[in-house]
Protein backbone atom coordinates (compact mmCIF):
# COMPACT_ATOMS: atom_id res chain seq x y z
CA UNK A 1 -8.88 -25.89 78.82
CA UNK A 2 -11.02 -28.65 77.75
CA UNK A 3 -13.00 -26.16 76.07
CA UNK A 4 -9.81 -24.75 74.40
CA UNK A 5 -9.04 -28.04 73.16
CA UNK A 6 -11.84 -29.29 71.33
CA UNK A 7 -12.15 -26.03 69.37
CA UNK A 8 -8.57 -26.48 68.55
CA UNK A 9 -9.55 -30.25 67.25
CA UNK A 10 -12.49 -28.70 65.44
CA UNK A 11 -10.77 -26.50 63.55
CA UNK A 12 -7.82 -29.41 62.46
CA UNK A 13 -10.55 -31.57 61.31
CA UNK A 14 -12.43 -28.89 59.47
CA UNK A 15 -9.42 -27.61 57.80
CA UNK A 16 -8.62 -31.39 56.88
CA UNK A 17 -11.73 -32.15 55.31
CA UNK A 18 -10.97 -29.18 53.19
CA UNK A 19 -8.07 -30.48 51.97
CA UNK A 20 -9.25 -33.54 51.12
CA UNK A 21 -12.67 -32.29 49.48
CA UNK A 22 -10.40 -30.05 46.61
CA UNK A 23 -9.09 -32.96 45.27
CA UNK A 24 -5.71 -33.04 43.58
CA UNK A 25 -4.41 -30.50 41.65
CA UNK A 26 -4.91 -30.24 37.68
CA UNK A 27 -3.59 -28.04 34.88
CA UNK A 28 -4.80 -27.54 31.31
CA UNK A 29 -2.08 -27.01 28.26
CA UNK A 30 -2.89 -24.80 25.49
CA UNK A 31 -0.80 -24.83 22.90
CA UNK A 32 -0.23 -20.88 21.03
CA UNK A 33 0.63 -20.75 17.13
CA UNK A 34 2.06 -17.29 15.69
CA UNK A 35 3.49 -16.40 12.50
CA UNK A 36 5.77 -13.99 11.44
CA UNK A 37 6.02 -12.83 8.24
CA UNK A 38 8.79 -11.10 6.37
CA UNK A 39 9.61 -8.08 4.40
CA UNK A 40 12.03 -7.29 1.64
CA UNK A 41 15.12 -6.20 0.60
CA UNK A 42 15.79 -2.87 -0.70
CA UNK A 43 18.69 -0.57 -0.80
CA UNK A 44 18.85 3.39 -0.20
CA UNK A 45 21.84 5.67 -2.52
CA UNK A 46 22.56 9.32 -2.44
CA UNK A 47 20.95 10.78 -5.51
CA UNK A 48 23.92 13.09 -5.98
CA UNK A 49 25.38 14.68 -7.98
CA UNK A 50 29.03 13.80 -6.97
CA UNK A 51 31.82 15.06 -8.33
CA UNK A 52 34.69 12.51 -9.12
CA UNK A 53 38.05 14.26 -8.22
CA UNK A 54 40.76 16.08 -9.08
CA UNK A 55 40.27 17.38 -12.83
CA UNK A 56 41.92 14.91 -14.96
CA UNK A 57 44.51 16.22 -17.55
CA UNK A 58 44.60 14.80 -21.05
CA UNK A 59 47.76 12.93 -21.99
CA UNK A 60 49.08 12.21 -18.45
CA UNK A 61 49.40 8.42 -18.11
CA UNK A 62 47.36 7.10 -15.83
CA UNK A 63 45.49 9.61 -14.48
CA UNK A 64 42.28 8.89 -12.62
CA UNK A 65 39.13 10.49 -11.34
CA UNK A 66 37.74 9.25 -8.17
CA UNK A 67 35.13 9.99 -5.09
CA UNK A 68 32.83 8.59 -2.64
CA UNK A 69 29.14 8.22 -3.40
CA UNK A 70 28.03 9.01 0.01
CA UNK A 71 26.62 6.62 2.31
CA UNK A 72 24.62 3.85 0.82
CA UNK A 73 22.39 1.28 3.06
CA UNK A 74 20.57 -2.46 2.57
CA UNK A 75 17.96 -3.00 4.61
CA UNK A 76 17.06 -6.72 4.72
CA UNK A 77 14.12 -7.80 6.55
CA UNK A 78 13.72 -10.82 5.04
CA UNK A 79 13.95 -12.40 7.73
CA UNK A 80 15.98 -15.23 6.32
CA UNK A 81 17.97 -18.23 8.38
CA UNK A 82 21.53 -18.11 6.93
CA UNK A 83 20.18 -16.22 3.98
CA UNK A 84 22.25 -13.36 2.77
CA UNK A 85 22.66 -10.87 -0.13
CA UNK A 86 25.20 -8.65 -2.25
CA UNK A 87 25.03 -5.40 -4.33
CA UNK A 88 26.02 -5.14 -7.91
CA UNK A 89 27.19 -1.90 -9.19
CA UNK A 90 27.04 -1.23 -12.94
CA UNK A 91 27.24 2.32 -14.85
CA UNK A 92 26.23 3.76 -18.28
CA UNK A 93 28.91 5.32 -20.30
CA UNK A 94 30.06 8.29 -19.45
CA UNK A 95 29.52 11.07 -22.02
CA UNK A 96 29.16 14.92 -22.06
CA UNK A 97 25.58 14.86 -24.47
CA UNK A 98 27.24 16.60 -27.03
CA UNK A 99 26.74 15.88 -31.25
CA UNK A 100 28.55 13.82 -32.03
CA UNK A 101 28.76 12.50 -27.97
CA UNK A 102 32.53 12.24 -26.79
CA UNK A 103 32.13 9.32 -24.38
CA UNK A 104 34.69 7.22 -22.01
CA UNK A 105 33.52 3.79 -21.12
CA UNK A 106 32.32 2.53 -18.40
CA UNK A 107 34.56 -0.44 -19.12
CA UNK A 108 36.79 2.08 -17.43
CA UNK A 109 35.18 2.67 -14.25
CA UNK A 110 35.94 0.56 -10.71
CA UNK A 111 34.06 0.88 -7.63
CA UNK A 112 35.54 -0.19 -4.07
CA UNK A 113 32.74 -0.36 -1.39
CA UNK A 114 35.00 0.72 1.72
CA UNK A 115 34.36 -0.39 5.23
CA UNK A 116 30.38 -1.83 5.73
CA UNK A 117 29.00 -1.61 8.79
CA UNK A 118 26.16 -3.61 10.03
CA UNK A 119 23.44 -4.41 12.44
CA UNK A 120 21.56 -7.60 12.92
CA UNK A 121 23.49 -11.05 12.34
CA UNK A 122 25.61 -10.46 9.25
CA UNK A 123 28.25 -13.12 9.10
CA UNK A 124 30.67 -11.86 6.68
CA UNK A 125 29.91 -8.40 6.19
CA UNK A 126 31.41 -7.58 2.17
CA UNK A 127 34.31 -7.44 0.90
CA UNK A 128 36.52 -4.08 1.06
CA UNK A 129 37.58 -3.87 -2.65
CA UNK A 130 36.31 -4.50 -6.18
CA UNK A 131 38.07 -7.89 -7.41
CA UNK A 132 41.36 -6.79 -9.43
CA UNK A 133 40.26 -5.52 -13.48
CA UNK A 134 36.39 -5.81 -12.56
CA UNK A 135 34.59 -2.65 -14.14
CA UNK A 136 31.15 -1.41 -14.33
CA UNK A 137 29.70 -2.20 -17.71
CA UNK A 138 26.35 -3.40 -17.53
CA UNK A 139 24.61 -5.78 -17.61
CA UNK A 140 27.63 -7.45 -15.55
CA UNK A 141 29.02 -4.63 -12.95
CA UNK A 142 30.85 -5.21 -10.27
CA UNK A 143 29.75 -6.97 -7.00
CA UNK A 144 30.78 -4.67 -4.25
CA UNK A 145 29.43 -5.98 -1.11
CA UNK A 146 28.38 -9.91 -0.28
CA UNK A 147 26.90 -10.89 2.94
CA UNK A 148 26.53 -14.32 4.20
CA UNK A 149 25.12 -16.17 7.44
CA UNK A 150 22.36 -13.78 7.20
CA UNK A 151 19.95 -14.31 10.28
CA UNK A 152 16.87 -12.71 10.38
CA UNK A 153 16.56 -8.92 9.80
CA UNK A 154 19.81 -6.74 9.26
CA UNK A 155 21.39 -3.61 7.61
CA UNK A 156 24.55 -2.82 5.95
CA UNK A 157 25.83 0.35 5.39
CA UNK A 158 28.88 1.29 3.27
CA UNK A 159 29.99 4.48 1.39
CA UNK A 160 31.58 3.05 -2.34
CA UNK A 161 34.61 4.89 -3.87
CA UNK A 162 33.82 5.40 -7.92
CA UNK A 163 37.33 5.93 -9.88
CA UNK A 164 37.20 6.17 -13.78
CA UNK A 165 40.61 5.79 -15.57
CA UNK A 166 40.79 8.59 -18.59
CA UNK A 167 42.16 7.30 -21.75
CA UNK A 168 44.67 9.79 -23.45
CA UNK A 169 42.57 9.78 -26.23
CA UNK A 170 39.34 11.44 -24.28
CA UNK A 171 38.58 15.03 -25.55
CA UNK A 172 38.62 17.87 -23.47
CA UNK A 173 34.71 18.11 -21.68
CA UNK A 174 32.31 17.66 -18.94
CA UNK A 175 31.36 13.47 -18.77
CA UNK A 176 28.11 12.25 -16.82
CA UNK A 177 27.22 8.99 -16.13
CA UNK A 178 25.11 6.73 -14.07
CA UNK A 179 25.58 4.45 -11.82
CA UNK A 180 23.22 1.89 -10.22
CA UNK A 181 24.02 -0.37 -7.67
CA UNK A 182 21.46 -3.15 -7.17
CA UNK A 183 20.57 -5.18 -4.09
CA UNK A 184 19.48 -8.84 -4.71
């Protein structure tokens, strides 16, 4: 027992000493740096052609040609704090290349950007509708979508409704124009 004992107070003191040889504890800091870097902003449209809709008839008041684009997306990844961004739409006059060229105005021409969906931290996402007598003559156009609040890297994605009002005095032909929309 004695025996037993003294082992037993061997191994306290042994394990003591090692505990007091390691000293106290320490730590080290490092501090880390990292940048990130951002991209751009660009914006993807359906080449077409579309087809506005239905056939207009010369001499009806009011009558008015109209269709979506197809599906048209802004990819920002910017990465901006509270940054944001909106797409002008503007359009060439729309004529049918004949000589002399029968053309209708693009003074004529609205666009409405419908319902824009997004991803990312878009605060307010666009507006639904073109403002009231807004028309897509260059250089001004129309601004059809406006986000704010931006944060960091997002999308929007929207499919704009073109309608062109048809003066009674437009001759009887096929009009093409183009239209642009622009992402800044």
């Amino acid at each position: 027992m004695r025996r037993t004992i003294a082992l037993s107070a061997v191994a306290a003191l042994t394990a003591g000493l090692g505990l007091i040889a390691a000293g106290p504890a320490s730590a080290a800091d490092t501090n880390v740096t990292f940048t990130i870097t951002g991209g751009g902003l660009s914006i993807t449209a359906p080449a077409g052609p579309v087809t506005l809709t239905p056939t207009a008839v010369l001499g009806a008041t009011g009558t008015t040609v109209s269709g979506p684009l197809g599906s048209t997306t802004v990819t920002d990844t910017r990465g901006l704090a509270l940054g944001g961004w909106q797409v002008l739409m503007t359009s060439t006059d729309f004529t049918d290349g004949g000589s002399p060229a029968h053309t209708i105005s693009a003074t004529n021409a609205t666009a409405y950007s419908g319902a824009v969906s997004t991803t990312g931290t878009v605060v307010a996402p666009g507006t639904p509708a073109a403002p009231v007598g807004s028309n897509l003559a260059a250089p001004t156009g129309t601004v059809i979508v406006t986000a704010t609040g931006v944060l960091g890297g997002n999308t929007g994605t929207f499919s704009p409704t073109v309608s062109v009002a048809i003066p009674a005095t437009a001759v009887a032909t096929t009009y093409t124009g183009t239209v642009t929309q622009t992402v800044s």
